[in-house]
PDB file of N, CA and C in Angstrom:
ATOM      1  N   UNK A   1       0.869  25.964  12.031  1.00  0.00           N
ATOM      2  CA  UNK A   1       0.536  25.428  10.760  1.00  0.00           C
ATOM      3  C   UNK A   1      -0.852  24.806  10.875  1.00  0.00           C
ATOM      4  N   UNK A   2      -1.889  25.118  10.115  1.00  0.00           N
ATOM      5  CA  UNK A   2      -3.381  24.558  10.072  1.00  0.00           C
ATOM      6  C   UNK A   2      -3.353  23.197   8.937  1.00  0.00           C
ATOM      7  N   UNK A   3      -3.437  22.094   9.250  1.00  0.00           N
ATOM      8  CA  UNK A   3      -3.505  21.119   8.403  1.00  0.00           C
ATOM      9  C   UNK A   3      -5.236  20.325   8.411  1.00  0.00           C
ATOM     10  N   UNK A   4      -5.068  19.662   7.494  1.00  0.00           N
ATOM     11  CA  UNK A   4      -6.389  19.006   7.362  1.00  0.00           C
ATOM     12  C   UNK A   4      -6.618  17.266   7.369  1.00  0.00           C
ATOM     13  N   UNK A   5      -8.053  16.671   8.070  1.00  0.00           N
ATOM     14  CA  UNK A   5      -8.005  15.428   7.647  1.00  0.00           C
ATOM     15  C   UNK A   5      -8.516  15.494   6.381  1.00  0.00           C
ATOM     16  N   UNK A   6      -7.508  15.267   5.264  1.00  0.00           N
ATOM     17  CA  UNK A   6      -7.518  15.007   3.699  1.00  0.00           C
ATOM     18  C   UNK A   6      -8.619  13.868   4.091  1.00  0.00           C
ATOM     19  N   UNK A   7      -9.491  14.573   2.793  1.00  0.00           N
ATOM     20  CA  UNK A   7     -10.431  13.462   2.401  1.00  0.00           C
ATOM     21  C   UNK A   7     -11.506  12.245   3.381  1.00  0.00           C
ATOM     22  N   UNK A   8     -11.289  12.871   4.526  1.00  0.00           N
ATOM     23  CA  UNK A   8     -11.936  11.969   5.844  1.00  0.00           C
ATOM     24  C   UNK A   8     -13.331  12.188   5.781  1.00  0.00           C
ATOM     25  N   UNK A   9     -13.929  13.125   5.197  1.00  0.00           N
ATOM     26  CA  UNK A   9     -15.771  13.551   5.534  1.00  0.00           C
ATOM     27  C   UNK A   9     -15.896  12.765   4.021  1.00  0.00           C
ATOM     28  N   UNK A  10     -16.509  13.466   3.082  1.00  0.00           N
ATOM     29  CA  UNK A  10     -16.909  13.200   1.842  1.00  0.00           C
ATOM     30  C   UNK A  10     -16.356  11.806   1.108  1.00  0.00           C
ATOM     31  N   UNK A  11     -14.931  12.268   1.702  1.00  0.00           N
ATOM     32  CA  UNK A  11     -14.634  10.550   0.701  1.00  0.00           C
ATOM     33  C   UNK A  11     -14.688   9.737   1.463  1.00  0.00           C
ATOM     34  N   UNK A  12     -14.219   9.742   2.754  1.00  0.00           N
ATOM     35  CA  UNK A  12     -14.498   8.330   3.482  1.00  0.00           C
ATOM     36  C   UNK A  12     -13.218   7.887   3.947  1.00  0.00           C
ATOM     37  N   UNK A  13     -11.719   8.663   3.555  1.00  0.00           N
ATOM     38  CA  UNK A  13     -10.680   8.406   4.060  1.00  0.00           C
ATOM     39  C   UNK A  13     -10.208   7.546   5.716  1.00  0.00           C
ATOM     40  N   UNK A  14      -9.870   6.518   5.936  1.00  0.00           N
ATOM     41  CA  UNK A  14      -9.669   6.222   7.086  1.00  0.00           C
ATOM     42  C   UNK A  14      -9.094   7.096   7.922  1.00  0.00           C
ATOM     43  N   UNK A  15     -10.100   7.630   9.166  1.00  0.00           N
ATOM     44  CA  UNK A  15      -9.499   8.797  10.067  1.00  0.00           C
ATOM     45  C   UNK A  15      -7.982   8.509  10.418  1.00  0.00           C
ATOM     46  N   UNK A  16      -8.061   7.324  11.450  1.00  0.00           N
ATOM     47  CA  UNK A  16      -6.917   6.577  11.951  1.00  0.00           C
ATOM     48  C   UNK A  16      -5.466   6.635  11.483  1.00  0.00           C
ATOM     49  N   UNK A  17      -5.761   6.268   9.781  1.00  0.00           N
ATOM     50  CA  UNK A  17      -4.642   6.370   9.059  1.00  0.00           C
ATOM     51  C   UNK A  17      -4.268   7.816   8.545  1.00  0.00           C
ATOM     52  N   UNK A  18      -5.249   8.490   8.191  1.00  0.00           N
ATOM     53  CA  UNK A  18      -4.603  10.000   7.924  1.00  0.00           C
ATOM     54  C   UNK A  18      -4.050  10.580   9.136  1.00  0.00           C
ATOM     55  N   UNK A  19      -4.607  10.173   9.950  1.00  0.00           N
ATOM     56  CA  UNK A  19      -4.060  10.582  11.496  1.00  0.00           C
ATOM     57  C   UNK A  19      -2.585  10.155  11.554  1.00  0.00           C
ATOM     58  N   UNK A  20      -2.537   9.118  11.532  1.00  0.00           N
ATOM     59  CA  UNK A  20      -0.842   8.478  11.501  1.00  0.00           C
ATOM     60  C   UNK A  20      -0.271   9.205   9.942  1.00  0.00           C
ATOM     61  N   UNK A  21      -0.629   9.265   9.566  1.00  0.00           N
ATOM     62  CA  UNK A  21       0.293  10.127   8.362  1.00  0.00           C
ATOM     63  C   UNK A  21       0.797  11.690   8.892  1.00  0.00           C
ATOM     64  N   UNK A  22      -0.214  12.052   8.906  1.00  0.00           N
ATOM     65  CA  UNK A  22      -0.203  13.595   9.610  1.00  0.00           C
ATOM     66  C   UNK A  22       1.475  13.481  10.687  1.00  0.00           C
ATOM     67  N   UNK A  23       0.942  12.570  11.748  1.00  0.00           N
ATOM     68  CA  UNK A  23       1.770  12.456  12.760  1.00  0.00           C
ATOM     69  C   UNK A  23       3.496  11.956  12.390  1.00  0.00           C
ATOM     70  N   UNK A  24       3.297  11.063  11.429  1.00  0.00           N
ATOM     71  CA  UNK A  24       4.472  10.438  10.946  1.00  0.00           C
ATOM     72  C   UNK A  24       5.411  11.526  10.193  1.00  0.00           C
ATOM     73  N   UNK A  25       4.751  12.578   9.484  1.00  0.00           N
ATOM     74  CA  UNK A  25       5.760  13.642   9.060  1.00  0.00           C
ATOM     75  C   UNK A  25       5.524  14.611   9.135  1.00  0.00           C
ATOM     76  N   UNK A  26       4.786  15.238  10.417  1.00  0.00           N
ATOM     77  CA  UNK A  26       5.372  16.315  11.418  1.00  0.00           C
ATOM     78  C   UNK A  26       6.069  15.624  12.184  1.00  0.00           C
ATOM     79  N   UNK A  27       6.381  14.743  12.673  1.00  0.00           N
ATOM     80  CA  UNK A  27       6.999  14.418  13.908  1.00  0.00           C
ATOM     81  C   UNK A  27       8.705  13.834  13.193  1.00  0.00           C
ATOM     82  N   UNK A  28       8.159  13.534  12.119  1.00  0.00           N
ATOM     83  CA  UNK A  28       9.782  12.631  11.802  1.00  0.00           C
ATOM     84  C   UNK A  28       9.853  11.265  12.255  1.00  0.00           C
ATOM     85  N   UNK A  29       8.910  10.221  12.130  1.00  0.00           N
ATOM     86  CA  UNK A  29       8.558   9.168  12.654  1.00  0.00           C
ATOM     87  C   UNK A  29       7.761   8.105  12.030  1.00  0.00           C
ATOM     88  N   UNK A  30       8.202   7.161  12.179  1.00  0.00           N
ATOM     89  CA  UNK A  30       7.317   6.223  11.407  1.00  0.00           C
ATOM     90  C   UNK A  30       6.353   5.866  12.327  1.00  0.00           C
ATOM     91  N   UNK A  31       5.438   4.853  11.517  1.00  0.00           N
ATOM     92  CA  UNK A  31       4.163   4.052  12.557  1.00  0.00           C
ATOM     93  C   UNK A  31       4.363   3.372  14.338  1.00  0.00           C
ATOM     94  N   UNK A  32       5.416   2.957  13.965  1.00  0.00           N
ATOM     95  CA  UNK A  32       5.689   2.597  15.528  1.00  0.00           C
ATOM     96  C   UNK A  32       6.896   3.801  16.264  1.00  0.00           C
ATOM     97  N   UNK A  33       6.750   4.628  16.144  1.00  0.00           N
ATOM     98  CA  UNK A  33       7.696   5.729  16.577  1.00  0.00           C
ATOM     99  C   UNK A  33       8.629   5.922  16.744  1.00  0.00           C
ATOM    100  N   UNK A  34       9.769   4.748  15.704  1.00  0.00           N
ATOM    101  CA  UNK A  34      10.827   5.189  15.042  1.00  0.00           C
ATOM    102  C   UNK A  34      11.326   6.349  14.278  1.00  0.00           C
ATOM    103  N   UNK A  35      12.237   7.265  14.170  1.00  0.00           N
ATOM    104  CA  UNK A  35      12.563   8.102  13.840  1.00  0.00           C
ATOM    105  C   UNK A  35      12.884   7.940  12.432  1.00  0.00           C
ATOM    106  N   UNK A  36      12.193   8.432  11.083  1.00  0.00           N
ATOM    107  CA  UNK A  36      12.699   8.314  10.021  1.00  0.00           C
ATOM    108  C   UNK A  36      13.832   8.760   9.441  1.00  0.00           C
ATOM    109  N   UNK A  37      13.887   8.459   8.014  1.00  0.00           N
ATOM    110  CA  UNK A  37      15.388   9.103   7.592  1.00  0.00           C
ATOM    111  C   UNK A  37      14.971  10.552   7.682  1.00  0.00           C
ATOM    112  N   UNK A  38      13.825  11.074   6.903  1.00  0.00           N
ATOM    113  CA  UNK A  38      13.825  12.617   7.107  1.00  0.00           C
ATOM    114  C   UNK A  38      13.543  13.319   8.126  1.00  0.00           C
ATOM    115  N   UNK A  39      13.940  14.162   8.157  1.00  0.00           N
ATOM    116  CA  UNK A  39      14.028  15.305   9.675  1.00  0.00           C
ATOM    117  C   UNK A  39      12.132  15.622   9.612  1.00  0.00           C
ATOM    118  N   UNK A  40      12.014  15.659  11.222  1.00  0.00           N
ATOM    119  CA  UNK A  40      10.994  16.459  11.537  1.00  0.00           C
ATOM    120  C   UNK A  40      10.986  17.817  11.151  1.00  0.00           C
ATOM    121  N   UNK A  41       9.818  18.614  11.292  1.00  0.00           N
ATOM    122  CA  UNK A  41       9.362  19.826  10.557  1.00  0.00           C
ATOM    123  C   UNK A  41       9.952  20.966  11.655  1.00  0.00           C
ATOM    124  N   UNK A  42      11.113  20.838  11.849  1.00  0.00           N
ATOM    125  CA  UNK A  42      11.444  21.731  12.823  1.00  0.00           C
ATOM    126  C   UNK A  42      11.041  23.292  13.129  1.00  0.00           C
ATOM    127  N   UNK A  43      11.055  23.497  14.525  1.00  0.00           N
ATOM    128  CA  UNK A  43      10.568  24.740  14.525  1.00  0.00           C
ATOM    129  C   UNK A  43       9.202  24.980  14.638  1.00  0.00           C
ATOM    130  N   UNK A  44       8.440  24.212  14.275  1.00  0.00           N
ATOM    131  CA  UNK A  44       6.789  24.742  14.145  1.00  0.00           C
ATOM    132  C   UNK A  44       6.719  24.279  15.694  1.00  0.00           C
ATOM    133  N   UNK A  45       5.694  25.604  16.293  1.00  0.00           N
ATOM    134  CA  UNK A  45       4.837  26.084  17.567  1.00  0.00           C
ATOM    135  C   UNK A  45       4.082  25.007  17.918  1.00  0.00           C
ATOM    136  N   UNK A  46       2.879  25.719  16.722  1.00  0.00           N
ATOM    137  CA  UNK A  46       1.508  24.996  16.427  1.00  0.00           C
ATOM    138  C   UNK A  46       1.310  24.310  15.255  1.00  0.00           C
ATOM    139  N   UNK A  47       0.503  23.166  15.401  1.00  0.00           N
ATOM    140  CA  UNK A  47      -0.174  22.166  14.487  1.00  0.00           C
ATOM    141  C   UNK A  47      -1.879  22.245  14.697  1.00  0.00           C
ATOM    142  N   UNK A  48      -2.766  22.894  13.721  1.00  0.00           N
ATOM    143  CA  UNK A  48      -3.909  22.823  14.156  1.00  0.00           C
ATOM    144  C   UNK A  48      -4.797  22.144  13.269  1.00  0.00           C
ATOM    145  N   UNK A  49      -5.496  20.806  13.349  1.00  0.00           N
ATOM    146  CA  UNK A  49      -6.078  20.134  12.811  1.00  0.00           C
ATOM    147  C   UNK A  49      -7.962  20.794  12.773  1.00  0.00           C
ATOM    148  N   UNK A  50      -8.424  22.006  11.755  1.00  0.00           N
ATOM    149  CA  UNK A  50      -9.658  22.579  12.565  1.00  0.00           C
ATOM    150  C   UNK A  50     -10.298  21.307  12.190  1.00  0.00           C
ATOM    151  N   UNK A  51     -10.711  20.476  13.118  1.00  0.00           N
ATOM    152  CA  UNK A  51     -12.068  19.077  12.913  1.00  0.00           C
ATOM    153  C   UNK A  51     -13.046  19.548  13.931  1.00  0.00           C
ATOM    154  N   UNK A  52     -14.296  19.880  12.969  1.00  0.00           N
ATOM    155  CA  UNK A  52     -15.633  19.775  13.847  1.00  0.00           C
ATOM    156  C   UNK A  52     -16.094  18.148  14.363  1.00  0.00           C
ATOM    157  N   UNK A  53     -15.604  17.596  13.614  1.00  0.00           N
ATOM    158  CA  UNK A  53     -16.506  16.203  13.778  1.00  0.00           C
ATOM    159  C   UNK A  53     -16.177  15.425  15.035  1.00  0.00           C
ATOM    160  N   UNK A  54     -16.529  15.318  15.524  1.00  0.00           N
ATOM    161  CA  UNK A  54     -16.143  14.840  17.426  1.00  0.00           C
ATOM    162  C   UNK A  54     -15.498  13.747  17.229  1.00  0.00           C
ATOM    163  N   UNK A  55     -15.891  12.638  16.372  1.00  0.00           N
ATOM    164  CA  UNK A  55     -15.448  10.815  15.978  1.00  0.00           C
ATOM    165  C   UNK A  55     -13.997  11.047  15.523  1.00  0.00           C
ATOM    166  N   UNK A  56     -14.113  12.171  14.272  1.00  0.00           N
ATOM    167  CA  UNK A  56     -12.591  12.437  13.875  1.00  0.00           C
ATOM    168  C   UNK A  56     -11.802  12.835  14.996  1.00  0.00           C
ATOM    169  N   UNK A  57     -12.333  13.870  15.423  1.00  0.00           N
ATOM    170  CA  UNK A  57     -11.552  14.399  16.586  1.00  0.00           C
ATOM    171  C   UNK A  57     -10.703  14.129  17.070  1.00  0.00           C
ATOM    172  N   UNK A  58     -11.432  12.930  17.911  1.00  0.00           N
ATOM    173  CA  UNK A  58     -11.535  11.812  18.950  1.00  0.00           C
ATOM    174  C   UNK A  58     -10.196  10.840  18.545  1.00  0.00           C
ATOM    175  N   UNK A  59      -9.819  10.324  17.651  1.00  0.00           N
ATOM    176  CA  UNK A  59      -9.346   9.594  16.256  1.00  0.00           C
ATOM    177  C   UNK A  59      -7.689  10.447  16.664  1.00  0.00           C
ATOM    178  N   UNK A  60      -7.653  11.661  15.897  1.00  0.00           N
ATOM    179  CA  UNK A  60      -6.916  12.376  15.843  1.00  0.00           C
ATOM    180  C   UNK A  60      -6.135  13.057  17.095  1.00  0.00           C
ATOM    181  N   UNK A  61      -6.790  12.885  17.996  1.00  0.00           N
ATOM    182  CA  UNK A  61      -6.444  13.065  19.377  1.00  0.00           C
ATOM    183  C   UNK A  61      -5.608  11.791  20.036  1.00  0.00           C
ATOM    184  N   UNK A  62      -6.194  10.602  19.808  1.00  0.00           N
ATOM    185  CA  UNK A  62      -5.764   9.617  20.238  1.00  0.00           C
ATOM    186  C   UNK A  62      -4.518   9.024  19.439  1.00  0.00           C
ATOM    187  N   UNK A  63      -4.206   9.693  18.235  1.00  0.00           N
ATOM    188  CA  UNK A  63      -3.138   9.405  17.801  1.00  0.00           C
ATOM    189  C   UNK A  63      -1.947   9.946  18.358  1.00  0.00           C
ATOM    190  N   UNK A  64      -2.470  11.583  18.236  1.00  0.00           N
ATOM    191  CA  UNK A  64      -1.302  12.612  18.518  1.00  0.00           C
ATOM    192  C   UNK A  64      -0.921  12.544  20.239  1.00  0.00           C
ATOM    193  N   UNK A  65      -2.361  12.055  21.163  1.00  0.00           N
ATOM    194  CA  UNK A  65      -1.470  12.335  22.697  1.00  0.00           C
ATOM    195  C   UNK A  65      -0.110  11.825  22.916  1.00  0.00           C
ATOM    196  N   UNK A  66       0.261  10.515  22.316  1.00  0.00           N
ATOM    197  CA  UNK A  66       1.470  10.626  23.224  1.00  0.00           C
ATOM    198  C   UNK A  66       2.456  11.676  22.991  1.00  0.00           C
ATOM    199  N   UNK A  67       2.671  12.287  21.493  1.00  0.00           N
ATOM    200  CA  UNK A  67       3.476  12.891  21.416  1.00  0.00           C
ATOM    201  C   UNK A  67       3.215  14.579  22.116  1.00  0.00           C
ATOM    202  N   UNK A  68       1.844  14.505  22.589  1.00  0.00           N
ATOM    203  CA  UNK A  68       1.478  16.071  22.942  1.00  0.00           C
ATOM    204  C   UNK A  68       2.122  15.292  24.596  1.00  0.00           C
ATOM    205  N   UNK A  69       1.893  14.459  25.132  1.00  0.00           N
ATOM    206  CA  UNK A  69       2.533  14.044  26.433  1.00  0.00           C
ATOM    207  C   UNK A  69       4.170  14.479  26.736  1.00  0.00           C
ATOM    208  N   UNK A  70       4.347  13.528  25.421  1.00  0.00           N
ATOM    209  CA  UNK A  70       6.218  13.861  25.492  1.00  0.00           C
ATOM    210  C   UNK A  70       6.779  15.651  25.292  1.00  0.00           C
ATOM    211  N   UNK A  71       5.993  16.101  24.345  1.00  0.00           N
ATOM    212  CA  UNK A  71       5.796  17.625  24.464  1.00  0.00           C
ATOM    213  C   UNK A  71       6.055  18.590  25.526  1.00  0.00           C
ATOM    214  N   UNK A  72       5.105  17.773  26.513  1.00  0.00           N
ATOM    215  CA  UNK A  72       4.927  18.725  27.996  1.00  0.00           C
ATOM    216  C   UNK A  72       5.887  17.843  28.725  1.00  0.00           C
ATOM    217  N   UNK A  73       6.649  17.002  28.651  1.00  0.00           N
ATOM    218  CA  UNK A  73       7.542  17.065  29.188  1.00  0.00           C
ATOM    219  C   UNK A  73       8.751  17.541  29.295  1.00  0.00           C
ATOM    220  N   UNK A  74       9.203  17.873  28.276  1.00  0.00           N
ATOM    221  CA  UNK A  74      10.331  18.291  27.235  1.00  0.00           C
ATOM    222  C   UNK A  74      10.332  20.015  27.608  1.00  0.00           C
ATOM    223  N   UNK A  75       9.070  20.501  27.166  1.00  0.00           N
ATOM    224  CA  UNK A  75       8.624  21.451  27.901  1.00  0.00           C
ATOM    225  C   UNK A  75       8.733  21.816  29.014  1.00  0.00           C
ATOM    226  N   UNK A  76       8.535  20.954  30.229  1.00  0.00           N
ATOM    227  CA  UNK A  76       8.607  20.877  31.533  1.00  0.00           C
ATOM    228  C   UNK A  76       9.898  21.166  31.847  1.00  0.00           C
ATOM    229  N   UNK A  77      10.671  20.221  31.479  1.00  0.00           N
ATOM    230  CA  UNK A  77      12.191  19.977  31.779  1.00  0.00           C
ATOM    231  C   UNK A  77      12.443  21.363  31.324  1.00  0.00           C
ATOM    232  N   UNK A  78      12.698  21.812  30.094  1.00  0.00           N
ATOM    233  CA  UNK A  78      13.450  22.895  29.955  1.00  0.00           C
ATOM    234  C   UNK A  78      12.835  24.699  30.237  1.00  0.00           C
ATOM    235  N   UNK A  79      11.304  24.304  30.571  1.00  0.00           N
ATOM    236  CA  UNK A  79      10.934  25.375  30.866  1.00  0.00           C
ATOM    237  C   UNK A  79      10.615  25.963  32.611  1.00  0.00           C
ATOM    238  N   UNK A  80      10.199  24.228  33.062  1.00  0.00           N
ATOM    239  CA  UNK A  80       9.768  24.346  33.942  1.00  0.00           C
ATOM    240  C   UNK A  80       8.095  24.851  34.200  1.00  0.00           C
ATOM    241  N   UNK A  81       8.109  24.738  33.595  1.00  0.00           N
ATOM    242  CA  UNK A  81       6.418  24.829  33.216  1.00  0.00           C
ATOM    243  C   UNK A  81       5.472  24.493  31.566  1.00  0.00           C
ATOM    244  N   UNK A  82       4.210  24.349  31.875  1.00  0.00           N
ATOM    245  CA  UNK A  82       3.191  23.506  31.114  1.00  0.00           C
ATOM    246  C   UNK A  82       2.686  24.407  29.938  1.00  0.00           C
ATOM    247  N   UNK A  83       2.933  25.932  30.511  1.00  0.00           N
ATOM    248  CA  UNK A  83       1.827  26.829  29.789  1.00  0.00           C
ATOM    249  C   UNK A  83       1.568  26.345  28.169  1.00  0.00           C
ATOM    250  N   UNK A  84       2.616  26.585  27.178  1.00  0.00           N
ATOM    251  CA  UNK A  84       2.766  26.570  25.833  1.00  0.00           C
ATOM    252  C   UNK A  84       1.858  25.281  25.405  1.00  0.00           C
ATOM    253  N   UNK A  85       2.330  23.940  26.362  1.00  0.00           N
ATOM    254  CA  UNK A  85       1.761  22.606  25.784  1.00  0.00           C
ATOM    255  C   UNK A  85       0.118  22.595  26.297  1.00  0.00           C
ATOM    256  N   UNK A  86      -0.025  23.194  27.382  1.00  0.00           N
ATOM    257  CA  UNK A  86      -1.434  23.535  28.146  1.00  0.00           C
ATOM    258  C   UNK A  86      -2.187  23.975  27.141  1.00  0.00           C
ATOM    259  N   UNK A  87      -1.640  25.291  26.576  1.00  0.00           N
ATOM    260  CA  UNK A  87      -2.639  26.001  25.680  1.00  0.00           C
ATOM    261  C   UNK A  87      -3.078  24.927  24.306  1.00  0.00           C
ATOM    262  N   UNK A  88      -2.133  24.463  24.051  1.00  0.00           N
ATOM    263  CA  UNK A  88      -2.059  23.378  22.670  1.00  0.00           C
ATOM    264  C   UNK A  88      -3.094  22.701  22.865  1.00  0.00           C
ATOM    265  N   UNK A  89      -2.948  21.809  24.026  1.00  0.00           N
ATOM    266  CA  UNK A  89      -3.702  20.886  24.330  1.00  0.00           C
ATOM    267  C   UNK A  89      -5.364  21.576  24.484  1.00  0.00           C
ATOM    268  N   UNK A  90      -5.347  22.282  24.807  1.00  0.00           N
ATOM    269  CA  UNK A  90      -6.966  23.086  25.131  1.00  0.00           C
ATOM    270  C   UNK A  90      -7.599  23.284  23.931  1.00  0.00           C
ATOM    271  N   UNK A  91      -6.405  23.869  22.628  1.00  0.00           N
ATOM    272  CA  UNK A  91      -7.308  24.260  22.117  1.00  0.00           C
ATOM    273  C   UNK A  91      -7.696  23.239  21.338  1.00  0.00           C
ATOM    274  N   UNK A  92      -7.014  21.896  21.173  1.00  0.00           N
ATOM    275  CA  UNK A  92      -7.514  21.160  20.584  1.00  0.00           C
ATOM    276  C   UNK A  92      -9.085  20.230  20.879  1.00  0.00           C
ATOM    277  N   UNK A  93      -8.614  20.513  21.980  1.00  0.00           N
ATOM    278  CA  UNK A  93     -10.106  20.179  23.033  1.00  0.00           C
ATOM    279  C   UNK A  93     -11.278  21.026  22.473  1.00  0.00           C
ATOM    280  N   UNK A  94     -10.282  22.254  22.410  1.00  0.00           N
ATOM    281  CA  UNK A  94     -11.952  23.156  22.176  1.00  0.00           C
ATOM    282  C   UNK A  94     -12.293  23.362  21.075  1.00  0.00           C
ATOM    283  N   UNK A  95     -11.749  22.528  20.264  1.00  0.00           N
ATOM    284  CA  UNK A  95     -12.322  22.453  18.608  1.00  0.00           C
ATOM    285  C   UNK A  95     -13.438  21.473  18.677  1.00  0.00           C
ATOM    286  N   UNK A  96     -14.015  21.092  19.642  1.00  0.00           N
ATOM    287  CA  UNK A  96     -14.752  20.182  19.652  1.00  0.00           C
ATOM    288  C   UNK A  96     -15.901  21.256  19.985  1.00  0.00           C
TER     289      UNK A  96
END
């Protein structure tokens, strides 16, 4: 799924907070990483935020690692390997 930081260049949207929005319902989670009443977006692979802007990036990265952390673990455990969360993680890197 390709999503966007709504309104972060032109209008001025707080990165930080669209970031925690983003995260809060793909993940099924509130601000402190409680599990909300509604279900996460089950099933989705990929989440791709395309941000050129390095600051956003940066922003958006630092929101989402822990859950790209818990990812590759979860991953780990049941796969026994990194590849799927590896690639995730890269390419978000390499949107920079």
């Amino acid at each position: 799924m390709i999503l966007g930081a709504w309104g972060c260049g032109a209008y001025g949207n707080p990165v930080a907070t669209i970031a925690q929005a983003w995260k809060s319902e793909v993940l099924g989670v509130d601000s402190k990483g409680r599990p909300k009443s509604r279900e996460a977006w089950e099933g989705l692979e990929d989440v791709i935020f395309p941000i050129t802007d390095t600051t956003m990036l940066d922003a958006f990265n630092d929101c989402f690692r822990d859950a790209l952390v818990e990812n590759m673990k979860m991953k780990e455990d049941a796969q026994g390997s990194l590849e799927g969360t590896a690639a995730l993680t890269e390419s978000m890197i390499a949107s920079r």
